[in-house]
Protein backbone atom coordinates (compact mmCIF):
# COMPACT_ATOMS: atom_id res chain seq x y z
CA UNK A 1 -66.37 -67.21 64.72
CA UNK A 2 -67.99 -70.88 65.60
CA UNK A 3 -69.19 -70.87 68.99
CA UNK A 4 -69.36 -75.13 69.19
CA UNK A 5 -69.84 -75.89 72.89
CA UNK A 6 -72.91 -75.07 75.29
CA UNK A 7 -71.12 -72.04 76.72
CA UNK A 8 -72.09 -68.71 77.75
CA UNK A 9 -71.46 -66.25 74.86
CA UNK A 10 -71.45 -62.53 75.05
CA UNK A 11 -70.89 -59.75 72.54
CA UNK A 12 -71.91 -56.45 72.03
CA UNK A 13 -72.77 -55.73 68.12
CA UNK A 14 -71.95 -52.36 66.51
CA UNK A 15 -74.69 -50.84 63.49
CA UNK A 16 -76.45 -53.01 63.25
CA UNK A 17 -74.06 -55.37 61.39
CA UNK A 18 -74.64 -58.35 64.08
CA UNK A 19 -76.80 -60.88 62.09
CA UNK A 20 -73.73 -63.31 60.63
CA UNK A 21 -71.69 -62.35 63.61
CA UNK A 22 -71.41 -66.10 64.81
CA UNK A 23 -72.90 -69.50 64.43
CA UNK A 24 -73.45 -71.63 67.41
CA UNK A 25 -73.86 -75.38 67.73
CA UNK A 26 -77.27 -76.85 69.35
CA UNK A 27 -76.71 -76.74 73.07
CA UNK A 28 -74.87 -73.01 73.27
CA UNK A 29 -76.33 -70.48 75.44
CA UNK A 30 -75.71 -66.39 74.39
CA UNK A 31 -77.01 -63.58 76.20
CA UNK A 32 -77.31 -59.93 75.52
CA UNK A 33 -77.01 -56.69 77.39
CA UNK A 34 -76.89 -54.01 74.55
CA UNK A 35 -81.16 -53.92 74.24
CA UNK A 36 -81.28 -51.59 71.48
CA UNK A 37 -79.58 -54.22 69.35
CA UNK A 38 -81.53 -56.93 70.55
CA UNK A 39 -85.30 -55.78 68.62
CA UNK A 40 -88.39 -58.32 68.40
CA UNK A 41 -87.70 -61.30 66.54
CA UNK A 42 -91.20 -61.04 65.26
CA UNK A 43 -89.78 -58.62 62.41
CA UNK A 44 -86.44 -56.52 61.16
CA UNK A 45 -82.94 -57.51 61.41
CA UNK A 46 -81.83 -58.18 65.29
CA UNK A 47 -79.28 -60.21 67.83
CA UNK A 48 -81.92 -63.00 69.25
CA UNK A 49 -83.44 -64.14 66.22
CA UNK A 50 -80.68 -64.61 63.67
CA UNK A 51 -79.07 -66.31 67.18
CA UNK A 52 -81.45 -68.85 66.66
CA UNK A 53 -81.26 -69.44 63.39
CA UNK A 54 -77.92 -69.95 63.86
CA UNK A 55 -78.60 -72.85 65.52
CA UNK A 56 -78.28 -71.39 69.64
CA UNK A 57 -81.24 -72.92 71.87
CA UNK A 58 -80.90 -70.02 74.51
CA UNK A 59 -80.83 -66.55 74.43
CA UNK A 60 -81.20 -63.96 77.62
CA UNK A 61 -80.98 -60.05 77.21
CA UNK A 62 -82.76 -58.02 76.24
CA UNK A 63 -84.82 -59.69 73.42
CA UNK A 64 -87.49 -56.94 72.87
CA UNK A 65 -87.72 -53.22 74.49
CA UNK A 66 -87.76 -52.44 77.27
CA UNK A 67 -87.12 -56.08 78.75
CA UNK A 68 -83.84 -54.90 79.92
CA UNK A 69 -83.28 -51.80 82.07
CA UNK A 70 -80.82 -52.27 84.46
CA UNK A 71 -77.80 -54.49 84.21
CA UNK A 72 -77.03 -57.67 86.52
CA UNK A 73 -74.50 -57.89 88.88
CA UNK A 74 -71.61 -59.90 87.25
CA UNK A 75 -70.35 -61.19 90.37
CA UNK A 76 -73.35 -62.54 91.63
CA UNK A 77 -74.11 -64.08 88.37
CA UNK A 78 -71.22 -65.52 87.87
CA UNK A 79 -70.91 -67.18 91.65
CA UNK A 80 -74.10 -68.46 91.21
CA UNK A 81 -73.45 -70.21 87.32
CA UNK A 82 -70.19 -71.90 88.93
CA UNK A 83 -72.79 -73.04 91.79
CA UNK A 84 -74.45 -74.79 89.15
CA UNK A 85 -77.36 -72.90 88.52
CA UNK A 86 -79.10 -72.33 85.04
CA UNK A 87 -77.68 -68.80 83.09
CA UNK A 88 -81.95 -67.65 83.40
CA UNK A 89 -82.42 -68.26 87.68
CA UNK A 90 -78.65 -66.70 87.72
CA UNK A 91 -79.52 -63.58 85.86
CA UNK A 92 -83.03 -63.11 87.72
CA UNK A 93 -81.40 -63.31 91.05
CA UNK A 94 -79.12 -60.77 90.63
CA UNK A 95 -80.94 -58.07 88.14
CA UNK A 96 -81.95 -55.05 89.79
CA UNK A 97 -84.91 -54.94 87.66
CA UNK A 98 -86.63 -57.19 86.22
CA UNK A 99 -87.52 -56.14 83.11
CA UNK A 100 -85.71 -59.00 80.71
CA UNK A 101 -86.90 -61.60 79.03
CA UNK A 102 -85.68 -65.46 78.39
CA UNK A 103 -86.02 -67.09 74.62
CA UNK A 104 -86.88 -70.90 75.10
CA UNK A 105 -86.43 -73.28 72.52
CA UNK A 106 -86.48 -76.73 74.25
CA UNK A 107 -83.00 -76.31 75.55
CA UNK A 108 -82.86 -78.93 78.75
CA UNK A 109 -80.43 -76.61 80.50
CA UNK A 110 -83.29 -74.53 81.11
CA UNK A 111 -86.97 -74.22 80.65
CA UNK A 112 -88.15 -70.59 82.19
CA UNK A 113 -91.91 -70.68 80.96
CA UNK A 114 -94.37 -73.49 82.69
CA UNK A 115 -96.18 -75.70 80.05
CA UNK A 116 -93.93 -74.56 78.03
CA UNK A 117 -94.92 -70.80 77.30
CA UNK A 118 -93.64 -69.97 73.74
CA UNK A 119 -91.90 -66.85 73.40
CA UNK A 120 -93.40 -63.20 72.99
CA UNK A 121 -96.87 -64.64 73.68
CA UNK A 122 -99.90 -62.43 73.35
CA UNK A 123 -100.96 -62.98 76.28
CA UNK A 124 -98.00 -61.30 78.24
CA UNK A 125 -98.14 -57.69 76.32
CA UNK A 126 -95.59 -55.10 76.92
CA UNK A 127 -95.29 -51.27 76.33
CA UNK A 128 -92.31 -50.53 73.99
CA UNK A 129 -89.81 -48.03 72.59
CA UNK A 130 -87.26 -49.73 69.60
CA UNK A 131 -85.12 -47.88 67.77
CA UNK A 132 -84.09 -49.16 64.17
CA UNK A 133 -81.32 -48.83 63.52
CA UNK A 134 -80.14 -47.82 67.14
CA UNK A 135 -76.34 -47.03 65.84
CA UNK A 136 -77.25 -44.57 62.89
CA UNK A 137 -74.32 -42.85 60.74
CA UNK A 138 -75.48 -39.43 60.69
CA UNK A 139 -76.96 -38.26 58.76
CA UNK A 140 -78.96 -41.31 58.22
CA UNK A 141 -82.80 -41.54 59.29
CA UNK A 142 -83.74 -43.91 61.90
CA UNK A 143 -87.28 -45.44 62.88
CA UNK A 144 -88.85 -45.49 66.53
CA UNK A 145 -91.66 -48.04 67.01
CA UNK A 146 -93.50 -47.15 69.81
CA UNK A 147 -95.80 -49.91 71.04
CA UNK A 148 -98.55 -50.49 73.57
CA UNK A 149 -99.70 -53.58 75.74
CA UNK A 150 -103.16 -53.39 74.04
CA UNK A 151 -104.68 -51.70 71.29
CA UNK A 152 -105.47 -48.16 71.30
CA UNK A 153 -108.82 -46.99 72.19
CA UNK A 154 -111.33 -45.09 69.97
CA UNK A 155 -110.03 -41.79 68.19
CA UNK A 156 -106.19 -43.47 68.79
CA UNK A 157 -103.42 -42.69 71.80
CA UNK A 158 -101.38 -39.57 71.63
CA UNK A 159 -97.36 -40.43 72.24
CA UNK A 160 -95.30 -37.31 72.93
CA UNK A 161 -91.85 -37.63 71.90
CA UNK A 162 -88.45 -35.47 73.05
CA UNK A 163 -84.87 -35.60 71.91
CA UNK A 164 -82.54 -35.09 74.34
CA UNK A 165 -79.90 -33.52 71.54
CA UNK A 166 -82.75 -32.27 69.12
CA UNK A 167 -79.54 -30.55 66.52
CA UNK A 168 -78.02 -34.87 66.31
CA UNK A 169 -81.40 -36.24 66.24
CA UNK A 170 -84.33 -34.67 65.40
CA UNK A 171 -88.04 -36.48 66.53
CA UNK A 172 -91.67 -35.12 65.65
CA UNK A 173 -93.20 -33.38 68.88
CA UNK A 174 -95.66 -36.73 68.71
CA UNK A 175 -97.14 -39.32 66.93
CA UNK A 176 -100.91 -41.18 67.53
CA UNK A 177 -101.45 -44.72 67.54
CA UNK A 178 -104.35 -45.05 65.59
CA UNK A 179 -107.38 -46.88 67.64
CA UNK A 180 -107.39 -50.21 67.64
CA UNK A 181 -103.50 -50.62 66.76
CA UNK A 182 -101.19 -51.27 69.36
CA UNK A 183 -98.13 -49.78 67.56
CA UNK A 184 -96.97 -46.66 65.77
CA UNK A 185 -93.68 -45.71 63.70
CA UNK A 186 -91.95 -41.93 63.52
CA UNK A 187 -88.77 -40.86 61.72
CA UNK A 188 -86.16 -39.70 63.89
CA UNK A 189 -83.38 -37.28 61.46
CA UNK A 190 -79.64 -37.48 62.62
CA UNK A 191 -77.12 -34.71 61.25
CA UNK A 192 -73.34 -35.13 60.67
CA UNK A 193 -71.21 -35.94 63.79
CA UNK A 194 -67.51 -35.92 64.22
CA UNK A 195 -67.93 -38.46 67.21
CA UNK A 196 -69.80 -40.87 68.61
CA UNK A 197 -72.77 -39.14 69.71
CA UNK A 198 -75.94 -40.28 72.61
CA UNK A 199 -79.03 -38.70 72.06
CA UNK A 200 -81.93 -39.96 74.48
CA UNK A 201 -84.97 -40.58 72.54
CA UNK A 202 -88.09 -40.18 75.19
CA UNK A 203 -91.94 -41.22 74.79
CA UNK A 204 -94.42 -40.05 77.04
CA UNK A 205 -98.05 -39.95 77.24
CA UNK A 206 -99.84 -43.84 76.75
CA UNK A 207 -96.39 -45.15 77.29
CA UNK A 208 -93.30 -43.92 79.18
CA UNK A 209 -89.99 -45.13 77.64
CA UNK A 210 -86.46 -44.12 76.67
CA UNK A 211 -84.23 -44.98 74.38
CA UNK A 212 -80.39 -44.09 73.64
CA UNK A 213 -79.74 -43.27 69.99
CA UNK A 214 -75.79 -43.76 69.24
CA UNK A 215 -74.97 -41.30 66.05
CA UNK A 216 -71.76 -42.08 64.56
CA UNK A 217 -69.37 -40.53 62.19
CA UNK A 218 -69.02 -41.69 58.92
CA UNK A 219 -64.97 -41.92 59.11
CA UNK A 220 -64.28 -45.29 61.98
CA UNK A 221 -60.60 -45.22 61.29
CA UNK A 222 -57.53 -46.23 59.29
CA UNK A 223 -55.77 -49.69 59.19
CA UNK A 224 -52.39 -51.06 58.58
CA UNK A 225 -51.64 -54.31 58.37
CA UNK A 226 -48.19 -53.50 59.76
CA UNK A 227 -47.08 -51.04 61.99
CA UNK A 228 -43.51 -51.85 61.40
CA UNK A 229 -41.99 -52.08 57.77
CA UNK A 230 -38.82 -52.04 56.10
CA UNK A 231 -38.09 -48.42 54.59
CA UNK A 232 -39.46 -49.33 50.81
CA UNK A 233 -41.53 -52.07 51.30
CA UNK A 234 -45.46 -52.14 50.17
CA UNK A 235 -48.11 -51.38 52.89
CA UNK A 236 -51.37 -53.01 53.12
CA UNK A 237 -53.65 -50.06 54.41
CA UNK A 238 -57.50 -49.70 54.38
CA UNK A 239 -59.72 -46.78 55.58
CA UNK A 240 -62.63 -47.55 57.38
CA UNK A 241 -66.56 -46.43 57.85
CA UNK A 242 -68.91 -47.16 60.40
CA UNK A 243 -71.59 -48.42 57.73
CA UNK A 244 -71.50 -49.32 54.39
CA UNK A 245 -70.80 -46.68 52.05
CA UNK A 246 -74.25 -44.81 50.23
CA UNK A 247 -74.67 -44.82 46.59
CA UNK A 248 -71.81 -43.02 44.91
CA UNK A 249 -69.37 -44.26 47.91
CA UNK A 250 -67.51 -41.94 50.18
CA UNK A 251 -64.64 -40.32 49.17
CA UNK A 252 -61.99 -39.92 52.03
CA UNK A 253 -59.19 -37.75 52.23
CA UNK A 254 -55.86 -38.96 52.99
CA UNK A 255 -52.54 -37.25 54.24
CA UNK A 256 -48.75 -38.14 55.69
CA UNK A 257 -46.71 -36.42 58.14
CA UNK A 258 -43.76 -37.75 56.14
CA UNK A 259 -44.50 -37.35 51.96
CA UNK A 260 -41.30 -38.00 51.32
CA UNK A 261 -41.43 -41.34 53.26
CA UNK A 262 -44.71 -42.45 52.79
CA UNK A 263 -46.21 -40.88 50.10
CA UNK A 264 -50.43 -41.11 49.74
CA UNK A 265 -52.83 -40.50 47.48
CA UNK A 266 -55.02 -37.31 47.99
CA UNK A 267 -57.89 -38.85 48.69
CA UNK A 268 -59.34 -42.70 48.47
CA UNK A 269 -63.02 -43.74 47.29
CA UNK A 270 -65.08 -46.33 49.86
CA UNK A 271 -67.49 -47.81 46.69
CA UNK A 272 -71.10 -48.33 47.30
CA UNK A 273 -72.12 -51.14 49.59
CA UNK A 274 -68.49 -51.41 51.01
CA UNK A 275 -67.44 -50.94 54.64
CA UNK A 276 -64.06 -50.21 53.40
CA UNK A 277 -61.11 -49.13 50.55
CA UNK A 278 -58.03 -51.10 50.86
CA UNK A 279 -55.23 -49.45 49.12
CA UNK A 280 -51.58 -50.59 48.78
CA UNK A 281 -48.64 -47.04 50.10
CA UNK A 282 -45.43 -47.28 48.21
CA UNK A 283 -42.59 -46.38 50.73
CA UNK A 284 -39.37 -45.23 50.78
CA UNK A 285 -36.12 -46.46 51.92
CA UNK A 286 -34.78 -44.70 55.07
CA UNK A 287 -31.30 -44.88 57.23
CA UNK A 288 -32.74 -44.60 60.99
CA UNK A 289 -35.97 -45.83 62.33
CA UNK A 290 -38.85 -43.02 61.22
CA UNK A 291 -42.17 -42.74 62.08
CA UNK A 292 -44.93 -41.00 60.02
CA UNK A 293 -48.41 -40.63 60.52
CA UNK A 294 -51.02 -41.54 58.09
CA UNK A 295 -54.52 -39.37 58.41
CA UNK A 296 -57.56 -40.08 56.90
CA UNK A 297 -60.52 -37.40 57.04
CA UNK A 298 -63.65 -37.33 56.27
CA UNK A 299 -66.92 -34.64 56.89
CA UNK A 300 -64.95 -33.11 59.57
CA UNK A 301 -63.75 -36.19 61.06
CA UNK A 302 -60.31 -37.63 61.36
CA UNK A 303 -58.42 -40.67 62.27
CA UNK A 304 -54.56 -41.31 62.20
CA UNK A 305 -52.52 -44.09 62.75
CA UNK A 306 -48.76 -44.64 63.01
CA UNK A 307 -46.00 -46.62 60.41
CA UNK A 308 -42.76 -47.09 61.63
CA UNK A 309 -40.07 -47.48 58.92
CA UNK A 310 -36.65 -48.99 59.59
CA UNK A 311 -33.98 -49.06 57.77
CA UNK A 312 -33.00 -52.62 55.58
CA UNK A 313 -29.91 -53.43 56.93
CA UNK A 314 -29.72 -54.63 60.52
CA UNK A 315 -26.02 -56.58 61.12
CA UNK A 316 -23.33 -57.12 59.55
CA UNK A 317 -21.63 -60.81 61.16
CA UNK A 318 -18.53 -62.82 59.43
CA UNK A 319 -18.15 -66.42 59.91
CA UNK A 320 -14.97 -66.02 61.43
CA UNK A 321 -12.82 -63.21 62.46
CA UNK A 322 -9.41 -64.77 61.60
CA UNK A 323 -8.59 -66.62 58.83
CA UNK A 324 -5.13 -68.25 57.30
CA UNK A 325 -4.35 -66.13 53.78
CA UNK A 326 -5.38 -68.29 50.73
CA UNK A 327 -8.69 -69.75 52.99
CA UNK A 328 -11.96 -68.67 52.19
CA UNK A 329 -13.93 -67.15 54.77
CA UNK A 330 -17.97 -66.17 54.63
CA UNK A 331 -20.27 -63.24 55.68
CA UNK A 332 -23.72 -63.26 56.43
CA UNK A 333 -26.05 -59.49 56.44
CA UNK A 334 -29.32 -60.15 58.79
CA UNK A 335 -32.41 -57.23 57.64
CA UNK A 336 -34.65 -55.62 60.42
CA UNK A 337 -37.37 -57.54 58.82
CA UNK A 338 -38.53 -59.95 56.37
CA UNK A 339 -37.22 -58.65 52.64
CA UNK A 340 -39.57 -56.92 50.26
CA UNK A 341 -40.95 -58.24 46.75
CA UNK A 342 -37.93 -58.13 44.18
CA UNK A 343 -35.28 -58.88 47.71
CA UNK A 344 -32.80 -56.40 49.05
CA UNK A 345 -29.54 -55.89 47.55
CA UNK A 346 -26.80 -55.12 49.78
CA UNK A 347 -23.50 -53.26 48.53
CA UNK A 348 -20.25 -55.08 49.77
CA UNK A 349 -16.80 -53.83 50.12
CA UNK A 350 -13.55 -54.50 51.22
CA UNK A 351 -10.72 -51.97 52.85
CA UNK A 352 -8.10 -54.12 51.28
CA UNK A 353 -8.53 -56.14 47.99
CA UNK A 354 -5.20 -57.09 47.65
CA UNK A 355 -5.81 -59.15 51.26
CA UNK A 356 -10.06 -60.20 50.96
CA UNK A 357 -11.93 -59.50 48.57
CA UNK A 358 -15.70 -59.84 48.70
CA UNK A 359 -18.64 -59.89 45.57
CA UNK A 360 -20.37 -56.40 44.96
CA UNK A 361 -23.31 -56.69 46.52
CA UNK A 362 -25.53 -59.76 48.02
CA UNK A 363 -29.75 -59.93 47.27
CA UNK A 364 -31.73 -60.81 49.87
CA UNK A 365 -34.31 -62.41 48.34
CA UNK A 366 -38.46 -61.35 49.21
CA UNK A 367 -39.56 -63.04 52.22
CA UNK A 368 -35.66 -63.60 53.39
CA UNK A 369 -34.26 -61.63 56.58
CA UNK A 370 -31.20 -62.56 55.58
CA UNK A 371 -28.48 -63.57 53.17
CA UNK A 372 -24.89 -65.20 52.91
CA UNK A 373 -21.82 -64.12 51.00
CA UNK A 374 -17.89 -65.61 50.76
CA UNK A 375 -15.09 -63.70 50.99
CA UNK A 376 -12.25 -64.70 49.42
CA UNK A 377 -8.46 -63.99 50.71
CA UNK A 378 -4.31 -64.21 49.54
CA UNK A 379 -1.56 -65.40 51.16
CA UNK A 380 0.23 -62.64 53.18
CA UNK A 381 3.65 -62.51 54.78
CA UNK A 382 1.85 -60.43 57.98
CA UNK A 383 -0.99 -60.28 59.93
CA UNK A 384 -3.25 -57.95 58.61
CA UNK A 385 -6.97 -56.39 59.44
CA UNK A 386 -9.17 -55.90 56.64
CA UNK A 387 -12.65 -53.69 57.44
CA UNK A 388 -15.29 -55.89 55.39
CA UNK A 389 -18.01 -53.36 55.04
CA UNK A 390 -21.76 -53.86 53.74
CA UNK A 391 -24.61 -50.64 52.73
CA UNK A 392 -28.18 -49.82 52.45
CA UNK A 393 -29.83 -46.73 51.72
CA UNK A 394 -27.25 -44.57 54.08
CA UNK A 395 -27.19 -47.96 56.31
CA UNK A 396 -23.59 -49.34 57.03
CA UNK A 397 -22.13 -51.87 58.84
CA UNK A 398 -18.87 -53.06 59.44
CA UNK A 399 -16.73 -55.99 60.48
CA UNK A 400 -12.72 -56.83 60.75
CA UNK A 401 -11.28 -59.91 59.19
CA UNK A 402 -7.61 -60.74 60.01
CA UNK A 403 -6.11 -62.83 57.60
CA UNK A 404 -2.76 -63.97 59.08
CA UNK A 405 0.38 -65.61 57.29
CA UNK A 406 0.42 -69.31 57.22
CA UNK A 407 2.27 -71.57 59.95
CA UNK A 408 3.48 -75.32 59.65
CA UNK A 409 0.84 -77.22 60.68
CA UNK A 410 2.79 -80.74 60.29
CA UNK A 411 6.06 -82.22 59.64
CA UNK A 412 5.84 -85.56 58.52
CA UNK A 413 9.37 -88.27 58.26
CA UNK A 414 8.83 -91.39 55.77
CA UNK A 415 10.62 -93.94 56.93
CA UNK A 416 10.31 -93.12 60.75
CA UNK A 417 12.70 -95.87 61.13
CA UNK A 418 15.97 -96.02 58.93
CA UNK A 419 19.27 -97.84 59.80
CA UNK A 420 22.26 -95.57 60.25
CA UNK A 421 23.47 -94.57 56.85
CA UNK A 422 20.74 -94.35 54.72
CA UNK A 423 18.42 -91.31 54.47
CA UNK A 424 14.65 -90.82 55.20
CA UNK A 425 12.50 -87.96 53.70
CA UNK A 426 10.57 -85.31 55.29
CA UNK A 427 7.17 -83.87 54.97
CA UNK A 428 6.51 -79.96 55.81
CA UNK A 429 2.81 -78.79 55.49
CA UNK A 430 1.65 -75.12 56.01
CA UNK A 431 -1.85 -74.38 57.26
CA UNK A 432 -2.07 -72.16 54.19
CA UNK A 433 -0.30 -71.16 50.46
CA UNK A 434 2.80 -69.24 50.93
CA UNK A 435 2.88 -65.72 49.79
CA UNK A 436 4.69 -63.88 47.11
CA UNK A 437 7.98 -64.88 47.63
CA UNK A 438 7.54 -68.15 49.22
CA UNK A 439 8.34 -68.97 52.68
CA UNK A 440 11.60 -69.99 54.32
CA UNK A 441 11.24 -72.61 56.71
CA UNK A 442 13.72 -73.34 59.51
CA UNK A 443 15.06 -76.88 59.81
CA UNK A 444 16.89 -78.75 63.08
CA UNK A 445 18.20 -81.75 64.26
CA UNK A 446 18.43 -82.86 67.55
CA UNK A 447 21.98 -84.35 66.82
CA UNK A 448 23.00 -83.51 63.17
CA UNK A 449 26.49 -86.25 63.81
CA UNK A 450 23.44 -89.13 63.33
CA UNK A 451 20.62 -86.92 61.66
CA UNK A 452 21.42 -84.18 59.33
CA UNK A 453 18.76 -82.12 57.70
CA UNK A 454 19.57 -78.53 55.55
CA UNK A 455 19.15 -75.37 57.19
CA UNK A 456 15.92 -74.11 55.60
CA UNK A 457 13.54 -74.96 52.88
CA UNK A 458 11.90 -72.16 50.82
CA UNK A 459 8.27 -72.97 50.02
CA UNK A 460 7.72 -72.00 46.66
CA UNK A 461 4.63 -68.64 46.60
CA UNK A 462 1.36 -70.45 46.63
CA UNK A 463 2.45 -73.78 47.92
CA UNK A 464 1.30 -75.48 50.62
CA UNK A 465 4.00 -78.25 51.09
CA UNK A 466 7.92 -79.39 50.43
CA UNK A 467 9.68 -81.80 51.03
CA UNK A 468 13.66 -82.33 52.44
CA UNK A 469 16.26 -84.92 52.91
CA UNK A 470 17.61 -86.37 56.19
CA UNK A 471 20.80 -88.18 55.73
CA UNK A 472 21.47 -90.26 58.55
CA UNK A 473 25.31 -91.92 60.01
CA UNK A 474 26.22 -95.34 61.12
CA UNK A 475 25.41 -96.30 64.52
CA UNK A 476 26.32 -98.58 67.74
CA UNK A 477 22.70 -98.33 69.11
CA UNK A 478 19.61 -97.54 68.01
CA UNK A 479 18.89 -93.41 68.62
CA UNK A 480 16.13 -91.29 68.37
CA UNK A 481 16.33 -87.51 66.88
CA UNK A 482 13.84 -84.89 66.91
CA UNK A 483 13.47 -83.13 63.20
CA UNK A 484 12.07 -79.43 63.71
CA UNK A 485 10.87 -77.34 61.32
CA UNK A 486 9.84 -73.40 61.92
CA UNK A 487 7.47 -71.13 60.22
CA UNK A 488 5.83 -68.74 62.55
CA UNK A 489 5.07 -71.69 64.57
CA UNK A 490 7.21 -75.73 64.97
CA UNK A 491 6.13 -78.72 64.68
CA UNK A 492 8.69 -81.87 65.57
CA UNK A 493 8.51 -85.02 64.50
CA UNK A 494 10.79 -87.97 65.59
CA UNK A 495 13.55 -90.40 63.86
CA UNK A 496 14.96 -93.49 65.10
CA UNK A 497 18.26 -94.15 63.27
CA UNK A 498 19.30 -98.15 63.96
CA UNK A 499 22.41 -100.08 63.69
């Protein structure tokens, strides 16, 4: 990540692996509490030299060993930063000891060296214990520098050395800084570890340091890039090291609580130079939520992580739950999850045919949760409930539709207005097609001496509307009558019959 802004930046870097960790814009400030990580920018990779490369104009920490032995008290050093002091006079005031070191490079936040005192100067010498790398994966070798303030005298300075876990990490009894040198390298051998491991690296005799090795397994872990699929989706998985892999690679071993759900491969190469294998698990559809583990081991170490598969189909939902025979009505099925590559297909069925029917199936297409289908129904003479019923893989789902027989919806007279005599014509409309057979609908009159209408229409199967006749009588005043016609519900409709 970009650290832009004159900030305080922490971090604590794993293996070594720190140098393109981040970039900072001129003005940041980064400090360091992890020393072994942190070696002399004077040589090798380390924290507070690629920091400034990177473009960061501060650095506190622990920039060379053993500048840092004791932590500072976060409280304190944070009180006295929103107080407004500068990140160096904050750590110093609250360190227990003093045994750090600030990296100057003209930032005018702070300025810890008078005249301006560059860096590791000669002049200020220090005794030293690195280790390099400090985070080894055993069995890798690792190198201790041991250093002195000055150069050794005459016939050279004897350093004895001790492992505090000599079967993790092995170190020669001693090693002699030749005279006149001021430093001296040894080869410290790890073994195989099925954890992280702290040895305690000591030198004694000229200097008196210590050091904590960190041995880790070979095997980090395993990683999904979901923990939650749908049942026969694709999962992006990768198994992990704690290094790069050696020449020839690692191979890892892989397993699954669930083969018949998540099937793996036996076993999974890591190829030279790579801190990982990515591999792609094939899974299998499933009816209930199941969980399987996934284990990857390696050298007598083992990691596991957990996939959860659920099952495709999540709801079933209709666009309405009643609906006039000879209307179209509409479904919808909603997955747990977004829709694998090739989509979801979805089985559909109806309980009655003859009533709704509904397409085969529906796709959901890849990416989709979820997908919309019609249903299409007849006319019926009753009310009737139809179970509309969609599957997955042993998922199912079900939802009533009632399609009901149709009802008038209007009646309609053309002319509203007729003088006594002649005749007007009516308009019956039903909210849906009739059904086999047709419908009978009732007619009345308010007063059938000035209005007369027949005693029933039969709407023909499949139509919608008819029409009828009102024959009308001569009369002294102007009258109103009310037309009614009746088909499982009435509608009336008014005629004014004049002289």
């Amino acid at each position: 990540p970009n650290c832009p802004n004159a900030a305080l930046y922490s971090g604590w870097y794993k293996l070594n692996h720190y140098n393109d960790a981040f970039t900072w814009n001129t003005g940041a400030i980064g400090f360091h509490l992890d020393s072994g990580s942190a070696l002399d920018p004077r040589g090798g990779s380390n924290w507070s030299a690629n920091a400034l490369i990177k473009g960061i104009t501060v650095t506190s920490g622990a920039v060379a060993e053993p500048f840092l032995q004791g932590l500072p008290q976060p409280d304190g050093v944070f009180r006295d930063l929103f107080q407004g002091a500068v990140v160096g006079d904050a750590f110093v005031r609250h360190t227990p000891w003093l045994k750090w070191m600030i990296v100057n490079m003209g930032d005018p936040l702070y300025l810890p060296f008078a005249g301006g005192l560059p860096p590791f100067n000669g002049a200020n010498p220090q005794s030293s214990l690195a280790l390099n790398p400090q985070f080894p994966v055993g069995p890798a070798r690792a190198t201790g520098t041991v250093s002195l303030g000055s150069p050794a005298p005459a016939g050279g300075t004897l350093v004895n050395l001790v492992s505090s876990k000599p079967t993790m990490a092995s170190v020669p009894a001693s090693v002699v800084i030749p005279g006149g040198a001021t430093s001296a390298n040894f080869n410290i051998a790890t073994t195989p570890v099925t954890s992280l491991t702290s040895v305690l690296i000591s030198a004694s005799g000229g200097i008196t340091q210590s050091e904590t090795l960190s041995v880790s397994p070979w095997l980090s872990g395993i990683f999904l890039l979901s923990t939650s699929i749908l049942g026969g989706s694709n999962e992006t998985t990768a198994a992990l090291l704690n290094d790069i892999a050696p020449p020839g690679g690692i191979v890892v071993a892989l397993s699954s609580s669930n083969p018949s759900a998540v099937p793996v491969p036996a076993t999974v190469t890591v190829p030279q130079g790579s801190p990982k294998a990515v591999f792609s698990l094939a899974t299998s559809a499933v009816s209930a939520n199941t969980s399987v583990t996934i284990t990857a081991s390696f050298n007598g170490t083992s990691a596991s992580t957990s996939l959860t598969l659920m099952p495709a189909l999540s709801t079933l939902s209709l666009s309405r739950s009643t609906v006039v025979g000879g209307n179209n009505s509409g479904g919808t099925v909603v997955l747990h999850g977004p829709a694998y590559a090739g989509g979801v297909t979805v089985a559909l069925s109806s309980r009655d045919t003859s009533v709704a029917s509904v397409p085969p199936s529906v796709t959901v297409p890849a990416g989709a949760t979820a997908a919309g289908f019609s249903i299409t129904t007849f006319p019926t003479s009753n009310a009737t409930a139809v179970a509309i019923t969609a599957s997955n893989n042993g998922t199912v789902k079900s939802a009533t539709l009632t399609v009901t027989p149709p009802t008038v919806s209007s009646l309609s007279i053309s002319p509203a207005s007729v003088k006594g005599g002649l005749s007007s014509t009516a308009t019956v409309r039903l909210t849906g097609p009739a059904p086999a057979g047709g419908s009978s609908v009732t007619l009345a009159s308010s007063s059938p001496a000035v209005a007369a209408v027949p005693p029933t229409i039969t709407m023909p199967q499949g139509a919608s509307s008819a029409t009828f006749k009102i024959t009308t009588a001569a009369v002294a005043s102007s009258t109103v009558v009310q037309i009614t016609a009746t088909y499982n519900a009435a509608k009336t409709s008014s005629l004014t019959v004049t002289p």
